[in-house]
Protein backbone atom coordinates (compact mmCIF):
# COMPACT_ATOMS: atom_id res chain seq x y z
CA UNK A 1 44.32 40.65 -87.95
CA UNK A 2 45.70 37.54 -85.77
CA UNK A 3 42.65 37.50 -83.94
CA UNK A 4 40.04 37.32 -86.90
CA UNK A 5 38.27 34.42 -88.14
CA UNK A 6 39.89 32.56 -91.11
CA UNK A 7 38.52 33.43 -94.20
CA UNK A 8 36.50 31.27 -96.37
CA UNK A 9 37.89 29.22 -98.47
CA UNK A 10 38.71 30.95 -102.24
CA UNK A 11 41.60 30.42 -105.30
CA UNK A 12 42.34 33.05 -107.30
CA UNK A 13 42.87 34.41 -110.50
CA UNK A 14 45.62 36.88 -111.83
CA UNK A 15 44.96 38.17 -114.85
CA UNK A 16 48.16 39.20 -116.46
CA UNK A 17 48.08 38.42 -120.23
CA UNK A 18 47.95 42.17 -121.72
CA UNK A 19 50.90 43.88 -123.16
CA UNK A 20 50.69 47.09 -121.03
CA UNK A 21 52.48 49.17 -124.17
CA UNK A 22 51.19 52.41 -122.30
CA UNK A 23 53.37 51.91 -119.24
CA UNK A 24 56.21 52.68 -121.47
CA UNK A 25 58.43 49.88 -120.31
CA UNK A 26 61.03 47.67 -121.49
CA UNK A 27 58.77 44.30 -121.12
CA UNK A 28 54.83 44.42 -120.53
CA UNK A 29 54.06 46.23 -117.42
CA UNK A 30 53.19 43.25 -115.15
CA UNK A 31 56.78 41.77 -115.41
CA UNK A 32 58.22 45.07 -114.83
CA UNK A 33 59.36 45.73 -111.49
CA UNK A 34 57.14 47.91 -109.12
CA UNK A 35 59.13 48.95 -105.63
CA UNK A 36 61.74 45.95 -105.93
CA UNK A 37 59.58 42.89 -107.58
CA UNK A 38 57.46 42.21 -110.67
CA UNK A 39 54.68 43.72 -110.68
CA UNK A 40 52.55 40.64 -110.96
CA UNK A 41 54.53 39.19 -107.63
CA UNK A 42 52.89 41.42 -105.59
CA UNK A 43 49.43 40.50 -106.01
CA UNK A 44 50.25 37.00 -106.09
CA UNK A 45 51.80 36.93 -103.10
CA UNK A 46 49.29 38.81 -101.35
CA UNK A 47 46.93 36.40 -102.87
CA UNK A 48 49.17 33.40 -100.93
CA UNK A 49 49.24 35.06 -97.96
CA UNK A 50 45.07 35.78 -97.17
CA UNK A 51 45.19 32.28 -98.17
CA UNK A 52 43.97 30.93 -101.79
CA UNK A 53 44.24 27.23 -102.39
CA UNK A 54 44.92 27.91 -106.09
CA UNK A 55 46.32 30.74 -107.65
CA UNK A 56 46.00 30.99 -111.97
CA UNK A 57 47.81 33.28 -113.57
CA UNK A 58 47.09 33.90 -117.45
CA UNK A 59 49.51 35.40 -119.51
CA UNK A 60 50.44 36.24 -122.79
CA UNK A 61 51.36 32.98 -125.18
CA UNK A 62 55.26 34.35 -125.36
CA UNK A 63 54.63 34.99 -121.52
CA UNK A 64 55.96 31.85 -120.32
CA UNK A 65 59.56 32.41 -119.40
CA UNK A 66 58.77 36.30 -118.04
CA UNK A 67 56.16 35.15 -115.91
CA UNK A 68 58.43 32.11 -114.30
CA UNK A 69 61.04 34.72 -113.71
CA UNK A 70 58.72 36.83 -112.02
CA UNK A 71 56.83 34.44 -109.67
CA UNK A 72 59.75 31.99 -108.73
CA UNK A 73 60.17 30.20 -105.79
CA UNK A 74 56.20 30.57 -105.17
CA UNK A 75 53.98 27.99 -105.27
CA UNK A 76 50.43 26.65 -106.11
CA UNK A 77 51.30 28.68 -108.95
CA UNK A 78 49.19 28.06 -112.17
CA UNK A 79 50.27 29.40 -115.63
CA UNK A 80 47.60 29.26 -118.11
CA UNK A 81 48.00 31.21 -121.74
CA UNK A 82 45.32 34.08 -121.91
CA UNK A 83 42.86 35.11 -124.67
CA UNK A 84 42.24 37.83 -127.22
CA UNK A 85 40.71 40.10 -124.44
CA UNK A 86 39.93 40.33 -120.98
CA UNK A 87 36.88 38.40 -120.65
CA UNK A 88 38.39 35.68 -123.02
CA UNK A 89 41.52 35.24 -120.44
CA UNK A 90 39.23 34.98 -117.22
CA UNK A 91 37.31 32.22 -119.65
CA UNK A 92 40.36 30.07 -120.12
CA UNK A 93 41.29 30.41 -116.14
CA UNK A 94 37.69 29.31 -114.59
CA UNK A 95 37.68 26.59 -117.14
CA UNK A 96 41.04 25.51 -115.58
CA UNK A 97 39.23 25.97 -111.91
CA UNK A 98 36.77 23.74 -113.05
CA UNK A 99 38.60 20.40 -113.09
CA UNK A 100 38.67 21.03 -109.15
CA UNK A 101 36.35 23.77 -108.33
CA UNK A 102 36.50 25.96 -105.43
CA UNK A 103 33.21 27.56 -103.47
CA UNK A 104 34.82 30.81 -104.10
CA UNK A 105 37.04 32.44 -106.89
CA UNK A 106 39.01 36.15 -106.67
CA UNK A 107 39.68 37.50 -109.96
CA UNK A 108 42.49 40.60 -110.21
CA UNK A 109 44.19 42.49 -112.40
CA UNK A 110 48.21 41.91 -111.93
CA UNK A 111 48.06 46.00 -113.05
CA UNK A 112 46.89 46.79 -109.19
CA UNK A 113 49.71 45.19 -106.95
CA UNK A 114 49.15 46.75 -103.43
CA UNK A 115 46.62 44.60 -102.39
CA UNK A 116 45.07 45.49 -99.06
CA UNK A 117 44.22 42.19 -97.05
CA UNK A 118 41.50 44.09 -95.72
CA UNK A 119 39.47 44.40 -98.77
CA UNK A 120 40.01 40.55 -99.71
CA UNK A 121 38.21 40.02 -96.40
CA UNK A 122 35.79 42.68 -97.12
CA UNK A 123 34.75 41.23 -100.39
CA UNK A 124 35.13 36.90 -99.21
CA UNK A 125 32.07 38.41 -96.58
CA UNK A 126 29.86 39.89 -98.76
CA UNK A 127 29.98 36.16 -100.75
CA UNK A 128 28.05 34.97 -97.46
CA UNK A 129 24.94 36.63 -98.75
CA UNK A 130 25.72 37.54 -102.59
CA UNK A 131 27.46 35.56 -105.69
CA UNK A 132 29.46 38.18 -106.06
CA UNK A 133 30.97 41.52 -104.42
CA UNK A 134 33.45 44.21 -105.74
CA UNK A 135 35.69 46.96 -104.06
CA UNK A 136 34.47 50.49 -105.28
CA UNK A 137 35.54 53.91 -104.35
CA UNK A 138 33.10 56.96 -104.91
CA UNK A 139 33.76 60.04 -107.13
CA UNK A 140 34.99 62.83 -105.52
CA UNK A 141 35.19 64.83 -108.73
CA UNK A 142 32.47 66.98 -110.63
CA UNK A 143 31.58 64.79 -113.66
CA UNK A 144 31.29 66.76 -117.44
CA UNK A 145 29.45 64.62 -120.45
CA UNK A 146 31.51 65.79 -123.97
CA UNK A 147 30.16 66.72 -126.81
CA UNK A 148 32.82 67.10 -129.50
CA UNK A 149 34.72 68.82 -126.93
CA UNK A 150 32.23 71.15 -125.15
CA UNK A 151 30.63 70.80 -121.95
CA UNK A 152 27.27 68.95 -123.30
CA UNK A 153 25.79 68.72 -119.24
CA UNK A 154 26.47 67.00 -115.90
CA UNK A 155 26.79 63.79 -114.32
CA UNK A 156 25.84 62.99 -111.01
CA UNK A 157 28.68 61.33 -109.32
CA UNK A 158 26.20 60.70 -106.13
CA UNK A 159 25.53 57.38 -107.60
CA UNK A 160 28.48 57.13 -109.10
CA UNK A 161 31.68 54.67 -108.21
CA UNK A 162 35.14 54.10 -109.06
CA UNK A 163 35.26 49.89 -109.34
CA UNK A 164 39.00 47.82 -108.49
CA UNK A 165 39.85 44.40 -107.91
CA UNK A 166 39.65 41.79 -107.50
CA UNK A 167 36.16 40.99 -107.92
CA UNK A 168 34.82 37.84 -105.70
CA UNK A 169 32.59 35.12 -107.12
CA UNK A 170 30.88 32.29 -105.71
CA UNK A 171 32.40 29.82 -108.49
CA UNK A 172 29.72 28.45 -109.91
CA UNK A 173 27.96 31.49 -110.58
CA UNK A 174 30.77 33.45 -112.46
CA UNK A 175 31.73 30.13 -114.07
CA UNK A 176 27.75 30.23 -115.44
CA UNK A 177 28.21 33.58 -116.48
CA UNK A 178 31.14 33.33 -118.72
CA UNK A 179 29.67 29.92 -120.40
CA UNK A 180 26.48 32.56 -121.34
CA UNK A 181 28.63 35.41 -122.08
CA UNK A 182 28.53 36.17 -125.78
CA UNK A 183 31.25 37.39 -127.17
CA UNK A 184 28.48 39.90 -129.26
CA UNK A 185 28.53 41.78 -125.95
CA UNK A 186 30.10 45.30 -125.20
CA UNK A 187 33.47 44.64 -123.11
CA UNK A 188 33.36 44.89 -119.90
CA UNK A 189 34.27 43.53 -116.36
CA UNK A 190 33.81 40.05 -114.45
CA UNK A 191 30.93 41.56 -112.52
CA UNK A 192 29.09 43.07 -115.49
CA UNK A 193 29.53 39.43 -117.14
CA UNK A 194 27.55 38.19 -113.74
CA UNK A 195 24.82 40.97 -113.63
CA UNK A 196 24.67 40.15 -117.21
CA UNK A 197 23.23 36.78 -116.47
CA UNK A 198 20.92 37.63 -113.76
CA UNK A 199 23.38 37.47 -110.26
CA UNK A 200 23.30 40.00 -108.04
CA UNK A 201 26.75 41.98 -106.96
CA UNK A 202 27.57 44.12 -103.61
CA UNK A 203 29.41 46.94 -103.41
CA UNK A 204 32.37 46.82 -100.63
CA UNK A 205 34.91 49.62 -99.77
CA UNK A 206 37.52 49.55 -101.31
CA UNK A 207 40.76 51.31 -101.08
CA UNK A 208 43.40 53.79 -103.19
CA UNK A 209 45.76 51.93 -102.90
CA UNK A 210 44.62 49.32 -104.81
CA UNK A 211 45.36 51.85 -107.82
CA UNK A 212 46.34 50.75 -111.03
CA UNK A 213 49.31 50.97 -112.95
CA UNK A 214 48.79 52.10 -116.34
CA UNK A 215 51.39 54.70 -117.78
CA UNK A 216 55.16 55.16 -117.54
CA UNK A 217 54.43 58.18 -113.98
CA UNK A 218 52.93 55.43 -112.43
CA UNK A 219 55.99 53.67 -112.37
CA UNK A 220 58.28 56.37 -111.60
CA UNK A 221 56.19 57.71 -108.84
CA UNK A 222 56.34 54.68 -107.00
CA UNK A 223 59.74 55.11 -105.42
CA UNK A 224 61.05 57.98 -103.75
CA UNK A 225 63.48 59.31 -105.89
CA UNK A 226 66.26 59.45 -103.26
CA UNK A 227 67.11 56.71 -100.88
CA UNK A 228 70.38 56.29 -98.35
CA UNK A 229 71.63 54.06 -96.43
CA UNK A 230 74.72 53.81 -93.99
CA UNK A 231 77.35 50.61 -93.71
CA UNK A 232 79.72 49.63 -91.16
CA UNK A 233 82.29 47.43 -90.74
CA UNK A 234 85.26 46.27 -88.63
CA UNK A 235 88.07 43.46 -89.19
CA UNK A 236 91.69 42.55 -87.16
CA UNK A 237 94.56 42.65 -88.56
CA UNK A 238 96.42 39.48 -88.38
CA UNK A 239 100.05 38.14 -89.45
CA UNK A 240 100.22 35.93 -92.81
CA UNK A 241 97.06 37.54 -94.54
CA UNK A 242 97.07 39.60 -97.45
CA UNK A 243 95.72 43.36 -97.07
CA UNK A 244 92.76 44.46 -99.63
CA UNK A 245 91.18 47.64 -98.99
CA UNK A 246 89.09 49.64 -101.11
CA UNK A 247 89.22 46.98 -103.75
CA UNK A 248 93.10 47.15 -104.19
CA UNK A 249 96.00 45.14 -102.61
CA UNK A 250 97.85 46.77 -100.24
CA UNK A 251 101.78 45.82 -99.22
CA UNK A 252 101.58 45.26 -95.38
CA UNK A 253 103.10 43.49 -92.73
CA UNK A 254 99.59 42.08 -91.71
CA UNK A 255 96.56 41.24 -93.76
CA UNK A 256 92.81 41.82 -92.66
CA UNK A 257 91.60 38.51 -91.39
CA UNK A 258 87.59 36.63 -92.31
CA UNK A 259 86.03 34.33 -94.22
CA UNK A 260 86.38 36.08 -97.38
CA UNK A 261 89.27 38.41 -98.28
CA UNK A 262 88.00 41.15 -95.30
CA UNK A 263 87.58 44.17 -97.44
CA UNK A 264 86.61 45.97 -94.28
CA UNK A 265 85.55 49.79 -96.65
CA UNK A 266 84.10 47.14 -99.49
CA UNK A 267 82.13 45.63 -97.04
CA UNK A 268 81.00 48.89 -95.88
CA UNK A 269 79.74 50.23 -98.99
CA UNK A 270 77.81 46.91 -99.54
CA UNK A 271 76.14 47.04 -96.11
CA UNK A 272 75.36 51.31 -97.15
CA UNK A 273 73.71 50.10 -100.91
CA UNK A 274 71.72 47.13 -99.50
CA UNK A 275 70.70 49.32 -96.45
CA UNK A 276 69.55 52.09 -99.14
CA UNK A 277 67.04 49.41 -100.55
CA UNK A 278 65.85 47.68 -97.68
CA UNK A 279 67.54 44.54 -98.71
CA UNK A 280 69.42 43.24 -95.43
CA UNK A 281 73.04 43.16 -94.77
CA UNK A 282 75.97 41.84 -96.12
CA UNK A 283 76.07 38.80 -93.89
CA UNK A 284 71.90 37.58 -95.02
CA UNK A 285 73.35 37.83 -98.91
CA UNK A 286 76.84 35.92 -97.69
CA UNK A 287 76.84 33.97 -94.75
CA UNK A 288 80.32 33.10 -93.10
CA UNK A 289 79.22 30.07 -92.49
CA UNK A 290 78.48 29.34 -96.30
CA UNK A 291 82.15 27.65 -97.55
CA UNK A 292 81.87 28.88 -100.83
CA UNK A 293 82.59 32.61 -99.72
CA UNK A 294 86.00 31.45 -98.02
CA UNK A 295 88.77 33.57 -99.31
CA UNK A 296 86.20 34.91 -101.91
CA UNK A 297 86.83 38.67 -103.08
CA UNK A 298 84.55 41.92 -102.25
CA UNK A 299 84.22 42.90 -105.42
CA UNK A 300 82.02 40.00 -106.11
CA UNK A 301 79.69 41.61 -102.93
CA UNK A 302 79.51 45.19 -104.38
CA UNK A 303 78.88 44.18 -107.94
CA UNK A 304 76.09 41.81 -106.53
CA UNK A 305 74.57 45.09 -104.23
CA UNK A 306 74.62 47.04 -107.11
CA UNK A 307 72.77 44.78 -109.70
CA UNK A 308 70.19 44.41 -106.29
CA UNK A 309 69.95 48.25 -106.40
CA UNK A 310 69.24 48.35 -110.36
CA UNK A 311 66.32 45.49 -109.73
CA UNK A 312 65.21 48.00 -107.44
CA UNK A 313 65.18 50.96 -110.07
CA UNK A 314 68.14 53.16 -108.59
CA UNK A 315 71.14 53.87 -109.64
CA UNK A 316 74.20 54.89 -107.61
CA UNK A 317 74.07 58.71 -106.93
CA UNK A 318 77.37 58.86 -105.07
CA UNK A 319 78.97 57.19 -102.23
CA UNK A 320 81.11 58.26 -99.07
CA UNK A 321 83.85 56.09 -97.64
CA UNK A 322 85.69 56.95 -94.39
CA UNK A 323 88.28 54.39 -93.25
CA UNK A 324 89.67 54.14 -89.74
CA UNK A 325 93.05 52.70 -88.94
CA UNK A 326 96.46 54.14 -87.82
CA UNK A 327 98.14 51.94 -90.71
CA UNK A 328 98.87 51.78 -93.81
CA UNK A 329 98.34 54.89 -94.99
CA UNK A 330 95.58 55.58 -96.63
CA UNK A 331 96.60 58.64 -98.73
CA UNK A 332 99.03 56.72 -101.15
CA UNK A 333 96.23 54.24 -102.01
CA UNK A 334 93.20 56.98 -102.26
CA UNK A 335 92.76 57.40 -105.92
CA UNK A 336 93.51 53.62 -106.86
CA UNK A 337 91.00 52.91 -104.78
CA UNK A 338 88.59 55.54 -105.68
CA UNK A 339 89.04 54.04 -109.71
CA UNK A 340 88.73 50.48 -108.73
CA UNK A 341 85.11 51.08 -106.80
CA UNK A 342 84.22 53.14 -109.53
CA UNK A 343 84.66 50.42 -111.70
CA UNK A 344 82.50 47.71 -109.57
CA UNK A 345 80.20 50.61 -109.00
CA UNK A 346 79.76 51.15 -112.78
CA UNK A 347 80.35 54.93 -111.94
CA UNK A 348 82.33 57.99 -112.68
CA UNK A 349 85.06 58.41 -109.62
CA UNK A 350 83.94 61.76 -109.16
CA UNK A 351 81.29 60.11 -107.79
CA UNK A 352 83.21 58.39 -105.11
CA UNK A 353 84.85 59.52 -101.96
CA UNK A 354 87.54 57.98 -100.08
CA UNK A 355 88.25 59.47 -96.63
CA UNK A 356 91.23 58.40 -94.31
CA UNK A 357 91.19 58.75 -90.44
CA UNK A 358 92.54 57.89 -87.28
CA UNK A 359 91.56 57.39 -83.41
CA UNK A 360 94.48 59.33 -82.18
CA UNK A 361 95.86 56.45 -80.95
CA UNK A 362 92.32 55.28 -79.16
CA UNK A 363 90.35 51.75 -79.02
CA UNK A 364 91.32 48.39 -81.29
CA UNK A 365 92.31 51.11 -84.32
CA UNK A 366 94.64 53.01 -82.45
CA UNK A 367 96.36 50.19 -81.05
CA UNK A 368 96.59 48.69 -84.89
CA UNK A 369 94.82 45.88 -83.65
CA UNK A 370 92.27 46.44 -86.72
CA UNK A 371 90.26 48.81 -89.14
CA UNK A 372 87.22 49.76 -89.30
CA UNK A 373 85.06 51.68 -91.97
CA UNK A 374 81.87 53.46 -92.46
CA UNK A 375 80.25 54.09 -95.83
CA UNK A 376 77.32 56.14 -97.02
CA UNK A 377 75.49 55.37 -100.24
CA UNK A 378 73.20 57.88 -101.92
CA UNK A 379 70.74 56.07 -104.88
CA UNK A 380 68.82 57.85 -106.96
CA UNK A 381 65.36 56.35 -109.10
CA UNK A 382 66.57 55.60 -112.65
């Protein structure tokens, strides 16, 4: 894609002002989060990155605060409150356009948030020659008609297509169309409202993946419902530091030494969760070089990789901690430590494992020169 011609210039519109009660979750769907963001991020950012000058969002009037949540630190971000139905919302968002109108205007539903950058380029060419284009997909499936539940004949699904978003506009065209639209008419889509008032519309390719969200499987389908990931970590031991491991203070003659309190198996687990969701390592979340982590404790790390995990949608399944050292013992300390993760974990302990070993007197943990600790973290989709 580096070596293709820039597109043409568009902005965009999101339409995300619907209340999504099918998708069965906790807020409307397009705030909900969709494989670790909002759903209505996605879109938008996908939107940003093929290029739109403008990007208008409409949302519902008690929207405001849900939508800034979901789309912050973005910008050329425009919130504008949405209508009574679909066509009403894209209404209110090309009159916004219109105080600086574009040549050419995407309109998409925040319910579709894998947004191919192909078919945006598919559908920005076909507004060389048309004043408007949309991404369709043909039927695959036989087609019945109903008639009060009995086969009443068949359909031909030759001619037939499935039709996505976006749908692409040359602006003043689709703005035209929704001044003449008449709110007598049947509902129906953006490119219906242009055919409606004479323009023409292309079919493009579109693609499945542009599928969209709609009930509470969709959702849950999303994620695999297992993910793992593996931590490591290593620290020297040093004279004049205090000794946490595992969460718990240990009585030592030496303490582990960095810039926060070293919690060499904390660290480990962290490193294992954020590694389970993709999410970078301990270090990216909180840099040594950052003052305000000196001396600060682990548990703040885990409890922060856990609430990263929930955004997510998993939950901890179990997790696996081995540490490596000749000293202290480890066996004393096992099931304090084993409660206290538990605890930042927000998990039963029979949930957690603590594992002791040793080098057999090999490398910087046989010499007691440091410890070292590996951690694996099973989630599971909540």
């Amino acid at each position: 894609m580096s070596d293709s011609p820039p597109l043409p210039s568009f902005a965009a519109i999101v339409v995300a002002a619907g209340k999504g009660l099918r998708a069965g979750q906790a807020t409307p769907k397009q705030f909900a989060n969709w494989r670790g963001k909002p759903v209505v991020r996605h879109s938008v950012e996908a939107l940003r990155a093929a290029g739109a000058s403008q990007v208008v969002v409409a949302i519902p009037a008690d929207g405001e605060q849900a939508a800034r949540i979901a789309l912050a630190g973005l910008d050329g971000i425009e919130l504008i409150s949405g209508g009574e139905t679909r066509q009403a919302s894209v209404a209110n968002a090309l009159e916004h356009l219109a105080a600086s109108p574009c040549d050419n205007v995407l309109i998409h539903d925040a319910a579709r948030p894998d947004l191919p950058q192909e078919v945006i380029a598919r559908l920005l060419a076909a507004l060389a020659v048309h004043p408007g284009a949309i991404p369709v997909l043909p039927v695959v499936d036989s087609l019945a008609l109903d008639s009060g539940g009995l086969m009443a004949g068949a359909a031909e699904r030759e001619s037939l297509r499935r039709v996505q978003t976006p749908q692409a506009f040359r602006f003043p065209a689709i703005l035209a169309a929704h001044r003449e639209w008449s709110a007598d008419h049947p509902a129906g889509d953006d490119a219906q409202v242009l055919r409606a008032a004479g323009g023409a519309v292309a079919l493009v390719a579109g693609d499945e993946r542009l599928a969209k969200l709609t009930y509470a499987e969709d959702f849950m389908t999303a994620l695999p419902a297992i993910r793992t990931g593996m931590g490591y970590d290593v620290h020297r031991l040093a004279p004049g530091e205090e000794l946490w491991l595992g969460g718990i203070r240990i009585e030592h003659d030496r303490g582990l030494a960095g810039h926060s309190d070293a919690d060499v198996g904390l660290h480990a687990l962290v490193d294992a969760i954020l590694g389970a969701i993709g999410a970078g390592d301990i270090g990216s979340h909180f840099p040594p070089s950052d003052a305000q982590w000196k001396g600060a404790s682990s548990d703040r790390f885990l409890v922060h990789a856990v609430a990263l995990a929930r955004e997510a949608g998993y939950a901890i399944g179990n997790v696996d901690l081995t540490l490596i050292c000749e000293a202290p013992k480890i066996g004393p300390h096992r099931e304090a430590m084993r409660a206290r993760i538990a605890e930042l974990l927000g998990v039963d302990k029979t949930l957690v494992s603590v594992k002791a070993t040793t080098t057999e007197g090999l490398g910087f943990t046989g010499r007691a020169e440091g410890i070292a600790a590996q951690a694996v973290a099973t989630l599971i989709r909540e």
